[in-house]
N, C-alpha and C. Protein backbone atom coordinates (compact mmCIF):
# COMPACT_ATOMS: atom_id res chain seq x y z
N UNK A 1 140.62 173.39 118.38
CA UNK A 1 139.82 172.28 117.93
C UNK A 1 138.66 172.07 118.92
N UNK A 2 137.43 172.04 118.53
CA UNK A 2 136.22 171.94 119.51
C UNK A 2 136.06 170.20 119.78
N UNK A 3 135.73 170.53 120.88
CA UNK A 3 135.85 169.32 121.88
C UNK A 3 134.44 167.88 121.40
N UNK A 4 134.93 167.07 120.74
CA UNK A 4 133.41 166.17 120.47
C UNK A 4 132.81 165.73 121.07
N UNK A 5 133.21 165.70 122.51
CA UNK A 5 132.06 164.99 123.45
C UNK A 5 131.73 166.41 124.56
N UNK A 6 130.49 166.01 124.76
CA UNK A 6 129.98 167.01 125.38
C UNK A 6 128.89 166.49 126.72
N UNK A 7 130.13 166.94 127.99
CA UNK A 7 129.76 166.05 129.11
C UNK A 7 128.21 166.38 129.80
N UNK A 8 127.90 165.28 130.17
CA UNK A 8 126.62 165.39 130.65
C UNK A 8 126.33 165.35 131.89
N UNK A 9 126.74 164.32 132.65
CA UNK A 9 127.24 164.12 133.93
C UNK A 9 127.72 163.09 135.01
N UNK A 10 127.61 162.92 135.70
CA UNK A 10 128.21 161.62 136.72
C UNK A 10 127.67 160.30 136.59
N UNK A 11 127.57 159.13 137.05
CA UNK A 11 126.74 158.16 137.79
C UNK A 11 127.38 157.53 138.84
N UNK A 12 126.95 157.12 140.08
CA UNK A 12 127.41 156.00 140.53
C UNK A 12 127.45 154.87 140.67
N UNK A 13 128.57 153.39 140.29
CA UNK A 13 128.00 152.35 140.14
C UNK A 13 128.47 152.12 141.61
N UNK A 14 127.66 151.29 142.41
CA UNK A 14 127.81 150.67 143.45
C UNK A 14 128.60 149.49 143.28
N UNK A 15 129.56 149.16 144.67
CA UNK A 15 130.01 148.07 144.93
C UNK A 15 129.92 146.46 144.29
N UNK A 16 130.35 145.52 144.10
CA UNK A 16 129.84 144.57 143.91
C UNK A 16 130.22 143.98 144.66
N UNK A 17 129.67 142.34 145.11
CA UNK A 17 130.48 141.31 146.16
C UNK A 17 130.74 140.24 145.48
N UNK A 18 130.00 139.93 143.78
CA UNK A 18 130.36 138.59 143.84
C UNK A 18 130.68 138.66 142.02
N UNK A 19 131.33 137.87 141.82
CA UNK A 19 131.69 137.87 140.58
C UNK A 19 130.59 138.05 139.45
N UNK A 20 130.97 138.85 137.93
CA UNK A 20 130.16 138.72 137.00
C UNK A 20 130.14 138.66 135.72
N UNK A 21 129.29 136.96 135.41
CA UNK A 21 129.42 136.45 134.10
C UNK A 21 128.65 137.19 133.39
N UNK A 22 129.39 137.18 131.99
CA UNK A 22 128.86 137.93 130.73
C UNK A 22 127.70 136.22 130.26
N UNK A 23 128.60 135.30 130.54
CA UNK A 23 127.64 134.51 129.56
C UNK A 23 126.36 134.14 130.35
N UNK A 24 126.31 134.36 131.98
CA UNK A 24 125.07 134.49 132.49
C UNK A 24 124.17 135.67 132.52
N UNK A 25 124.87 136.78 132.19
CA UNK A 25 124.11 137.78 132.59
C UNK A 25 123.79 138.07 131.17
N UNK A 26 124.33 138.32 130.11
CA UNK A 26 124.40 138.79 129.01
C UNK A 26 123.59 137.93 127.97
N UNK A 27 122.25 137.64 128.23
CA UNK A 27 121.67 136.62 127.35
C UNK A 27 120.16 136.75 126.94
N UNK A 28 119.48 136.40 126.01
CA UNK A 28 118.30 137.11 125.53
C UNK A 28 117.10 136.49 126.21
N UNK A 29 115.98 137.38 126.58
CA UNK A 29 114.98 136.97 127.71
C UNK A 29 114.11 137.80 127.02
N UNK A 30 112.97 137.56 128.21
CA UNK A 30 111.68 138.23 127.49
C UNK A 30 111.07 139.10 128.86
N UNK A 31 112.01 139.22 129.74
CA UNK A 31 112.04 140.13 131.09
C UNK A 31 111.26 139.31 132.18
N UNK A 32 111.02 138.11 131.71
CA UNK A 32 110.15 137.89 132.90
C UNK A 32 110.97 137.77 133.80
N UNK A 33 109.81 137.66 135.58
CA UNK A 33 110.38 137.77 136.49
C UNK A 33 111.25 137.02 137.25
N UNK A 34 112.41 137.60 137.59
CA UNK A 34 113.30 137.05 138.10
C UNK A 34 113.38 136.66 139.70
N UNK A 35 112.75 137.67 140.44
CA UNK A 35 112.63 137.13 141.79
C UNK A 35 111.41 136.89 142.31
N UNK A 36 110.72 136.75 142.97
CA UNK A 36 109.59 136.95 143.58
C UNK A 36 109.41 136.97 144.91
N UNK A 37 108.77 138.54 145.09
CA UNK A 37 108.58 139.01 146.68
C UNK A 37 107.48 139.60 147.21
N UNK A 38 106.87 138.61 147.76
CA UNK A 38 104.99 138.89 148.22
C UNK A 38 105.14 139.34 146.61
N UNK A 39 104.02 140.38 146.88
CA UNK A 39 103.49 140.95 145.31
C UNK A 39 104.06 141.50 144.86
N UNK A 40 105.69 141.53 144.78
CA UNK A 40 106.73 142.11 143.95
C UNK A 40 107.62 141.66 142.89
N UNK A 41 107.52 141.60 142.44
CA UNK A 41 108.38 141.00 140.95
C UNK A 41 109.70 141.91 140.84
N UNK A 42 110.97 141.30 141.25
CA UNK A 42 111.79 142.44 139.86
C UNK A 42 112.43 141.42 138.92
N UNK A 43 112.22 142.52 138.28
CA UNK A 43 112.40 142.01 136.67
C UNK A 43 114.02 141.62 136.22
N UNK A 44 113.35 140.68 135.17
CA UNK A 44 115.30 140.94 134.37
C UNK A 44 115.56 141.70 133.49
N UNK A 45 116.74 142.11 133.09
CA UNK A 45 117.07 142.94 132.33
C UNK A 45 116.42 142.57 130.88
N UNK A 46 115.82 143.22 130.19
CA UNK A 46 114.60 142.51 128.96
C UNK A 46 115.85 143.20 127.80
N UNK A 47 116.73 141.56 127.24
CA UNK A 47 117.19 141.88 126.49
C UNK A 47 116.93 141.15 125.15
N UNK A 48 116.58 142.08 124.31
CA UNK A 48 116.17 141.42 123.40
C UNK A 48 116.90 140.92 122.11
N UNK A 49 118.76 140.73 121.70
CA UNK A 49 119.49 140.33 120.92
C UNK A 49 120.87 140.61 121.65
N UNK A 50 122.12 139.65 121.30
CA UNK A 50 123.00 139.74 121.70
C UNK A 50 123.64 139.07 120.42
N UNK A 51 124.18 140.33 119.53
CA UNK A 51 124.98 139.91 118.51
C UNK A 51 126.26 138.95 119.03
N UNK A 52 126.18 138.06 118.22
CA UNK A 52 127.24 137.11 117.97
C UNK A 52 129.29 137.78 117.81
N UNK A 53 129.15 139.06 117.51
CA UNK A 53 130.20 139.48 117.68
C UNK A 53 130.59 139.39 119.45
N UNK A 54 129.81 140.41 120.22
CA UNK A 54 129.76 140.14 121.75
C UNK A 54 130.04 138.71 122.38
N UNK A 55 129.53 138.17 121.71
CA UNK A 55 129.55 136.75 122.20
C UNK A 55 130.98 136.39 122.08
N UNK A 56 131.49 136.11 120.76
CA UNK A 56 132.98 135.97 120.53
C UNK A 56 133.85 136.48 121.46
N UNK A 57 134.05 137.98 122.02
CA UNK A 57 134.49 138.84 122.51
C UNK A 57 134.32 138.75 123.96
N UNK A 58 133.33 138.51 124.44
CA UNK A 58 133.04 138.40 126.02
C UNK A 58 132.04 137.35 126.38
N UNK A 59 131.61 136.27 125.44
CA UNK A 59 131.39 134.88 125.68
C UNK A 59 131.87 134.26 127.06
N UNK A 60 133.20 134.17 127.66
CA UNK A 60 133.67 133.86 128.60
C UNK A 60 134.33 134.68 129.71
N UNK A 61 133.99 135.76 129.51
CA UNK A 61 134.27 136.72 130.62
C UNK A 61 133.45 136.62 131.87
N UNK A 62 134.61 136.60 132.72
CA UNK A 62 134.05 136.74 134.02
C UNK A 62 134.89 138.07 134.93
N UNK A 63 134.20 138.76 135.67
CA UNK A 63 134.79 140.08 136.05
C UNK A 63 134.44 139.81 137.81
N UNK A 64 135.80 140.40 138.34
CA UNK A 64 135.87 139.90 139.59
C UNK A 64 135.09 141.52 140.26
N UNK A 65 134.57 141.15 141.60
CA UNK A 65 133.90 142.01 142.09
C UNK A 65 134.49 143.26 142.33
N UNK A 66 134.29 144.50 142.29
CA UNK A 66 134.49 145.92 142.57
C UNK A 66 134.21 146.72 143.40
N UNK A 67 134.82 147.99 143.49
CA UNK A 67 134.36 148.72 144.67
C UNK A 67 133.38 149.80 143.88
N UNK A 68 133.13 150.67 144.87
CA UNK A 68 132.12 151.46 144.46
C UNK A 68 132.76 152.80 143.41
N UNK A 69 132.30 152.95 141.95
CA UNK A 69 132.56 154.49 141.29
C UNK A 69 132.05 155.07 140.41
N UNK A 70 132.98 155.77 139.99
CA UNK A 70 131.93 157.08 139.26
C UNK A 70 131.95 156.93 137.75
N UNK A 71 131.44 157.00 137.07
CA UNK A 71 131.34 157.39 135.20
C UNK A 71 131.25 158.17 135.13
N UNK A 72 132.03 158.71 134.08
CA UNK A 72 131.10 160.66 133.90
C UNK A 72 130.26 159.74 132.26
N UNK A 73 129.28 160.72 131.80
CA UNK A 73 128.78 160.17 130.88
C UNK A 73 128.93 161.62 129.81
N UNK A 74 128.85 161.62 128.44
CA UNK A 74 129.11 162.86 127.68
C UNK A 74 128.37 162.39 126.34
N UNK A 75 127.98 162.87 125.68
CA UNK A 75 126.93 163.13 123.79
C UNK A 75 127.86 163.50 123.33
N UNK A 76 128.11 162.32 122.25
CA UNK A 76 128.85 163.00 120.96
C UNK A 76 128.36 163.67 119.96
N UNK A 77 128.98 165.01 120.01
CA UNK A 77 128.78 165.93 119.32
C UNK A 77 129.22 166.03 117.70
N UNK A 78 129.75 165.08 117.18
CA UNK A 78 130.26 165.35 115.79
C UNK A 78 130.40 163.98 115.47
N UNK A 79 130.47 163.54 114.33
CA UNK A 79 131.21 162.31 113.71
C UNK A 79 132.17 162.12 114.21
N UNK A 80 132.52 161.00 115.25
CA UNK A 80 133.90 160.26 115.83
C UNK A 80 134.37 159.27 115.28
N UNK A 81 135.68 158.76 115.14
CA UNK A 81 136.26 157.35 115.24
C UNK A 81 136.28 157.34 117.19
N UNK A 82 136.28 155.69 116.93
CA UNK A 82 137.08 155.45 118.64
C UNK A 82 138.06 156.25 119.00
N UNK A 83 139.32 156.42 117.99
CA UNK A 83 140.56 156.64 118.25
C UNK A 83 140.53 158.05 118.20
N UNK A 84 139.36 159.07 117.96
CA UNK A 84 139.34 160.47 118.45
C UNK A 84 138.81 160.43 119.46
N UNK A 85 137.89 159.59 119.93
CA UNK A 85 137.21 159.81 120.94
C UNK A 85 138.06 159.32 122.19
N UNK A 86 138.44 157.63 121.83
CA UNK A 86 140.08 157.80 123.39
C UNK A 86 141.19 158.58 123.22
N UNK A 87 140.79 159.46 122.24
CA UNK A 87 142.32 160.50 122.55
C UNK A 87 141.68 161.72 123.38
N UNK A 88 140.35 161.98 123.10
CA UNK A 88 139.69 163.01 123.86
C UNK A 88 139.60 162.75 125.71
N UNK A 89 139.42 161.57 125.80
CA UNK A 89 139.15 160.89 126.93
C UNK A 89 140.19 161.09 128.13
N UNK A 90 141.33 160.48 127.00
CA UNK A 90 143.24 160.30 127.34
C UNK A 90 143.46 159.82 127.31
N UNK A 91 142.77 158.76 126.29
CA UNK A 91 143.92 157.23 126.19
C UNK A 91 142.90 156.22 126.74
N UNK A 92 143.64 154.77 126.03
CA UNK A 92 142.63 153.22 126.65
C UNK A 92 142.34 153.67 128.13
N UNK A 93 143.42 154.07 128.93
CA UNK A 93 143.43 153.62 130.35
C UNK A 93 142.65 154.19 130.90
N UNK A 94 142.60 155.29 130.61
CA UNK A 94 141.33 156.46 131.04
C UNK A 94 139.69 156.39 130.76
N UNK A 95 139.39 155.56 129.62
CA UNK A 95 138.32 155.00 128.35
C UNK A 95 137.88 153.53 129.23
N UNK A 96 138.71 152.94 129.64
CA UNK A 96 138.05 151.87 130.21
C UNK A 96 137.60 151.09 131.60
N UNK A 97 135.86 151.03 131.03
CA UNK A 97 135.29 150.68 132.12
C UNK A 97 135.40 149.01 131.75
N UNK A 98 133.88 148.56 132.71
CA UNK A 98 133.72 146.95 133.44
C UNK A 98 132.16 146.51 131.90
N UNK A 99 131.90 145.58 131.91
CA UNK A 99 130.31 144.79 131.77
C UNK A 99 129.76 144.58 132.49
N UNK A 100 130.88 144.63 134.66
CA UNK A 100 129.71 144.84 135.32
C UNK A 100 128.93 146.34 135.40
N UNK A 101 129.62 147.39 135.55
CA UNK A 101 129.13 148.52 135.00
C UNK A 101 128.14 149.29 134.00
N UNK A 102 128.26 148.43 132.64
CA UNK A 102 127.64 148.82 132.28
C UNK A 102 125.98 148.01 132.47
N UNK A 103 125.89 146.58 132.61
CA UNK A 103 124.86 145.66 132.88
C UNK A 103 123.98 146.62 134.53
N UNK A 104 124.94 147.25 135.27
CA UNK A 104 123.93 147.71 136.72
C UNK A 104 123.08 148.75 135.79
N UNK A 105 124.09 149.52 135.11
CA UNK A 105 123.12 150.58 134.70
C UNK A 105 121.74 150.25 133.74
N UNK A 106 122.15 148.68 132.95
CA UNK A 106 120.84 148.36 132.32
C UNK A 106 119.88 147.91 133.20
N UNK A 107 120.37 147.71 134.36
CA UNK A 107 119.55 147.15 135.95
C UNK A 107 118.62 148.12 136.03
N UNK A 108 119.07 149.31 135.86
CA UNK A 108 118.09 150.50 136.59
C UNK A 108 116.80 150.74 135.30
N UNK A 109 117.43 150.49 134.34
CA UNK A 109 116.47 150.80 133.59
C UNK A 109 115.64 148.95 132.16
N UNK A 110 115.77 148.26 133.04
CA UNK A 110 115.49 147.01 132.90
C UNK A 110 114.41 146.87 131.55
N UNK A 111 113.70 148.04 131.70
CA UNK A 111 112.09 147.80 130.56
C UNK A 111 112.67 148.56 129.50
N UNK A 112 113.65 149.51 129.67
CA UNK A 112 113.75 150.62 129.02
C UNK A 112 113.03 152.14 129.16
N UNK A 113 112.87 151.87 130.61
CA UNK A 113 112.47 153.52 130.90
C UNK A 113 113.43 154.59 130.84
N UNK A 114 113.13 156.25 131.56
CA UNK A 114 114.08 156.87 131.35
C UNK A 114 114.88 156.79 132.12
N UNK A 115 116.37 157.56 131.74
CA UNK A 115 117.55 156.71 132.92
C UNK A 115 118.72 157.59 132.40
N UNK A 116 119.73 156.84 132.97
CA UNK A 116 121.36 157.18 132.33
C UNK A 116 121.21 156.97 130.99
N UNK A 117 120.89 155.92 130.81
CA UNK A 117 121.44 155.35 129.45
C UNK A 117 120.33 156.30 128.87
N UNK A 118 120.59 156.01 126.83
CA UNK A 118 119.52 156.50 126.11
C UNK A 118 119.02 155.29 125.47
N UNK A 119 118.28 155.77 125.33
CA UNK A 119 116.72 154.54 124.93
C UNK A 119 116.34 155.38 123.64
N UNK A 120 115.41 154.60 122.92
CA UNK A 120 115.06 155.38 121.84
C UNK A 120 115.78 154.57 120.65
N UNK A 121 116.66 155.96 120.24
CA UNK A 121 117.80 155.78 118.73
C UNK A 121 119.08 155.95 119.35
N UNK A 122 119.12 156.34 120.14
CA UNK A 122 120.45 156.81 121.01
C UNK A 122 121.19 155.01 121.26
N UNK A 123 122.59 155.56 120.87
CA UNK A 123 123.30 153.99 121.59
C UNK A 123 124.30 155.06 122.59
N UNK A 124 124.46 154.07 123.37
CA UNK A 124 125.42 154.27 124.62
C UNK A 124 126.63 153.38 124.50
N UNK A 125 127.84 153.70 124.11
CA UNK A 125 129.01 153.01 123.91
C UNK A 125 130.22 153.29 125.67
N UNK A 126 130.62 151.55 125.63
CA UNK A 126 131.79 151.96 126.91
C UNK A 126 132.76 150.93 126.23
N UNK A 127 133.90 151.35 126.74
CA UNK A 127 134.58 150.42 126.04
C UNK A 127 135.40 149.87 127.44
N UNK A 128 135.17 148.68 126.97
CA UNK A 128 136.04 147.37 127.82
C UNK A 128 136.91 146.75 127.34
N UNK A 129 137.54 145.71 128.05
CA UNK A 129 138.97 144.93 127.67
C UNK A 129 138.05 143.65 127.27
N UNK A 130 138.32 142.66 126.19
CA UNK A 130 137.28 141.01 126.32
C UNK A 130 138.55 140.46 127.13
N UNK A 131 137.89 139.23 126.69
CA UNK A 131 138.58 137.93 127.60
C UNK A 131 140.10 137.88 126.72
N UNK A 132 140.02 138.29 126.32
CA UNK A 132 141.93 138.26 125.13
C UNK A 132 142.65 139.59 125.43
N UNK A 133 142.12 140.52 126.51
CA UNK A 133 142.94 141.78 127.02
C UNK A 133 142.67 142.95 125.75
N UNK A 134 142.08 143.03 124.50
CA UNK A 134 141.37 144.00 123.43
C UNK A 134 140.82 144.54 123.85
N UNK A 135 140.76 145.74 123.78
CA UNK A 135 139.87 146.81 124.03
C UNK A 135 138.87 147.10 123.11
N UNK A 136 137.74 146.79 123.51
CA UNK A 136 136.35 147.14 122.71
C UNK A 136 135.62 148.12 122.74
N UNK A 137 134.97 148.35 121.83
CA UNK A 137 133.66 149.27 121.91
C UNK A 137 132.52 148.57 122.19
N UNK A 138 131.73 148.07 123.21
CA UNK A 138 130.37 147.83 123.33
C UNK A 138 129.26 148.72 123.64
N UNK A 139 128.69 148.57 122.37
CA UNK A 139 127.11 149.31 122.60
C UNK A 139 125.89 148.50 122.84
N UNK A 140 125.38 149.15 123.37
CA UNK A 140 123.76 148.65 124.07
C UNK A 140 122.99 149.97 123.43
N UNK A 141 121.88 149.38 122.74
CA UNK A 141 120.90 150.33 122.74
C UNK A 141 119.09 149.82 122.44
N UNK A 142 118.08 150.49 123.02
CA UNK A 142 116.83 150.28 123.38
C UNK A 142 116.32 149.94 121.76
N UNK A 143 115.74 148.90 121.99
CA UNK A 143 114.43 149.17 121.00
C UNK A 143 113.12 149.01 121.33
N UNK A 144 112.11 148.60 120.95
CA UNK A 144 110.93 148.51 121.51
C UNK A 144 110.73 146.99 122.18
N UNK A 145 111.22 145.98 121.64
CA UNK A 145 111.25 144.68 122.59
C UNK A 145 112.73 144.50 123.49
N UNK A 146 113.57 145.72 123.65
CA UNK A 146 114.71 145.20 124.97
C UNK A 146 115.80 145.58 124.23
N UNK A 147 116.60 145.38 125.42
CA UNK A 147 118.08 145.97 125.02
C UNK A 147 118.61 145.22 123.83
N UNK A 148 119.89 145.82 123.03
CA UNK A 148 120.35 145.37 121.89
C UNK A 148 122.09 145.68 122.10
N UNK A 149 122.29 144.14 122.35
CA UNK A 149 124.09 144.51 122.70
C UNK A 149 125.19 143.92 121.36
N UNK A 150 125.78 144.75 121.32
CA UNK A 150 127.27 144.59 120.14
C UNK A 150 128.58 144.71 121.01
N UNK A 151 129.64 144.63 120.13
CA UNK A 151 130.93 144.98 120.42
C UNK A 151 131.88 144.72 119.11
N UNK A 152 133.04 145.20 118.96
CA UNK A 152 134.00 144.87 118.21
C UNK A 152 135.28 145.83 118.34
N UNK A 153 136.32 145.58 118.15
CA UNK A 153 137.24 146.09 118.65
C UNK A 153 137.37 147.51 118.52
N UNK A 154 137.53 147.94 119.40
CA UNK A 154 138.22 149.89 118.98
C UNK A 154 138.96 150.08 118.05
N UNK A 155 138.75 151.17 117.27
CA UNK A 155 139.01 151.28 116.21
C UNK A 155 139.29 150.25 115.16
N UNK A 156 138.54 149.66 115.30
CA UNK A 156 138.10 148.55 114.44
C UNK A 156 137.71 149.12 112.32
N UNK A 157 137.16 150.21 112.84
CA UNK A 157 136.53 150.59 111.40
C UNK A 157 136.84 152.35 111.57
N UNK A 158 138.26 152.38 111.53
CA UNK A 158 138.40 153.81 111.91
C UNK A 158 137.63 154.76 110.25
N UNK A 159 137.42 154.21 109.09
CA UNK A 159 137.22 155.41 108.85
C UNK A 159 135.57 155.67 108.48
N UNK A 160 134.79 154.71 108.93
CA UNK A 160 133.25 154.81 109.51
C UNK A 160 133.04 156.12 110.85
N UNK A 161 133.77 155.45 111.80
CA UNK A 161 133.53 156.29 112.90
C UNK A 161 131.58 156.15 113.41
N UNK A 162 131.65 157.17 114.57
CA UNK A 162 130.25 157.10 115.03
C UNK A 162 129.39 158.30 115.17
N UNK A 163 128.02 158.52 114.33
CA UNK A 163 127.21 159.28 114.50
C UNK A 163 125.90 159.00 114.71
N UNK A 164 125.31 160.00 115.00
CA UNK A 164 123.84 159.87 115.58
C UNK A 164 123.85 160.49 117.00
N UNK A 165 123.07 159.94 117.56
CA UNK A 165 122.75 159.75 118.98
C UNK A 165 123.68 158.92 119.69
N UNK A 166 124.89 159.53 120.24
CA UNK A 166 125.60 158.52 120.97
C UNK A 166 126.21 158.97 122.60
N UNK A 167 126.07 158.66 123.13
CA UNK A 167 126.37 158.19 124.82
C UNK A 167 127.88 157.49 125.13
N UNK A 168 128.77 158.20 125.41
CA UNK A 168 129.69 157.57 126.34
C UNK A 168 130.03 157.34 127.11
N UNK A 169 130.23 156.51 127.94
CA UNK A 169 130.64 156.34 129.05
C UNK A 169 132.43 156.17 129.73
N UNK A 170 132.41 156.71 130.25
CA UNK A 170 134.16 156.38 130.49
C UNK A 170 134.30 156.95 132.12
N UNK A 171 135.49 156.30 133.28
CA UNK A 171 135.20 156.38 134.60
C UNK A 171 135.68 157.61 134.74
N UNK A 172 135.36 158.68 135.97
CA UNK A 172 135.74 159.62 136.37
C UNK A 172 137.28 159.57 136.96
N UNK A 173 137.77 160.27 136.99
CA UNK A 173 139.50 160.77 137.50
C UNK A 173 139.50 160.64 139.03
N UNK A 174 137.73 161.05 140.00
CA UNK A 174 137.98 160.79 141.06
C UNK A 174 137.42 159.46 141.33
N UNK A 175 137.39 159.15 142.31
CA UNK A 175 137.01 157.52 142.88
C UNK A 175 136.60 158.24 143.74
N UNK A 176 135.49 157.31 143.97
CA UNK A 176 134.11 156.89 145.91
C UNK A 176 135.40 156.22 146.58
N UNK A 177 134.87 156.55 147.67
CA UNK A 177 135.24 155.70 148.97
C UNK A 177 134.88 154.40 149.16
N UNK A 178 135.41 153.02 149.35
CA UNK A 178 135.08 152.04 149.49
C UNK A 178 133.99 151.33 150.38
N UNK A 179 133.24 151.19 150.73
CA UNK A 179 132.22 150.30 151.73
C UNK A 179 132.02 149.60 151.89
């Protein structure tokens, strides 16, 4: 049986120190600037919709700080359900990352430049636990005014499944060293 995801490669998410809200971080803006330094601006994450499913689902999530690790990231290659794709993976436990995780990586690419993630038509799916311990599928993907975030449960609509342009994310087998 040929393999549907087809790995691409690593990332590292760095450390965190302080806790992180979905309902602060996860909310629709127009990117303006968030800090200001001499003549430096950085920006916020320019998101431009946060379906109401997400909201339900991780409305009140808060995720306690982490150490530093790895994602491998992989393109699905064929029409998936969730439930082929965490069996490819090895299961929930193996399949699930953070929202702080995936939110650093929208950090890096804040406007929607090029990056980890795909921008474009491409969605990038990771699946997390919400605030009720469910394991979700949340996707983020670019459009021309900012990110576009969903979720709903894994295998939620097993016999839809997912095609197109899609991005997974799920953590690597090894772990970073702590700092």
């Amino acid at each position: 049986m040929p393999n549907i995801l087809k790995s691409v490669s690593t990332v590292v998410i760095p450390a965190t120190k302080s806790q992180f809200s979905a309902k602060k971080e996860f909310r629709t803006n127009t990117g303006l600037p968030r800090y200001f330094y001499g003549d430096n601006y950085e920006r916020e994450v320019k998101i431009n919709h946060v379906v109401c499913r997400f909201r339900t689902h991780f409305g009140d999530k808060v995720e306690e700080p982490s150490a530093s690790h790895t994602l491998c990231y992989a393109n699905l290659q064929e029409r998936a359900t969730d439930e082929s794709i965490l069996a490819e993976i090895g299961g929930e436990e193996k399949a699930e990352t953070t929202l702080t995780a995936m939110f650093r990586l929208m950090e890096k690419q804040n406007n929607g430049q090029n990056g980890v993630l795909l921008t474009g038509h491409g969605r990038n799916v990771f699946y997390v636990r919400n605030q009720n311990g469910t394991l979700c599928s949340v996707v983020v993907g670019w459009n021309d005014n900012g990110w576009h975030i969903d979720a709903e449960p894994a295998k939620a609509n097993p016999q839809y499944g997912w095609i197109g342009e899609i991005r997974v994310f799920y953590p690597s087998a090894k772990t970073e060293p702590a700092f």
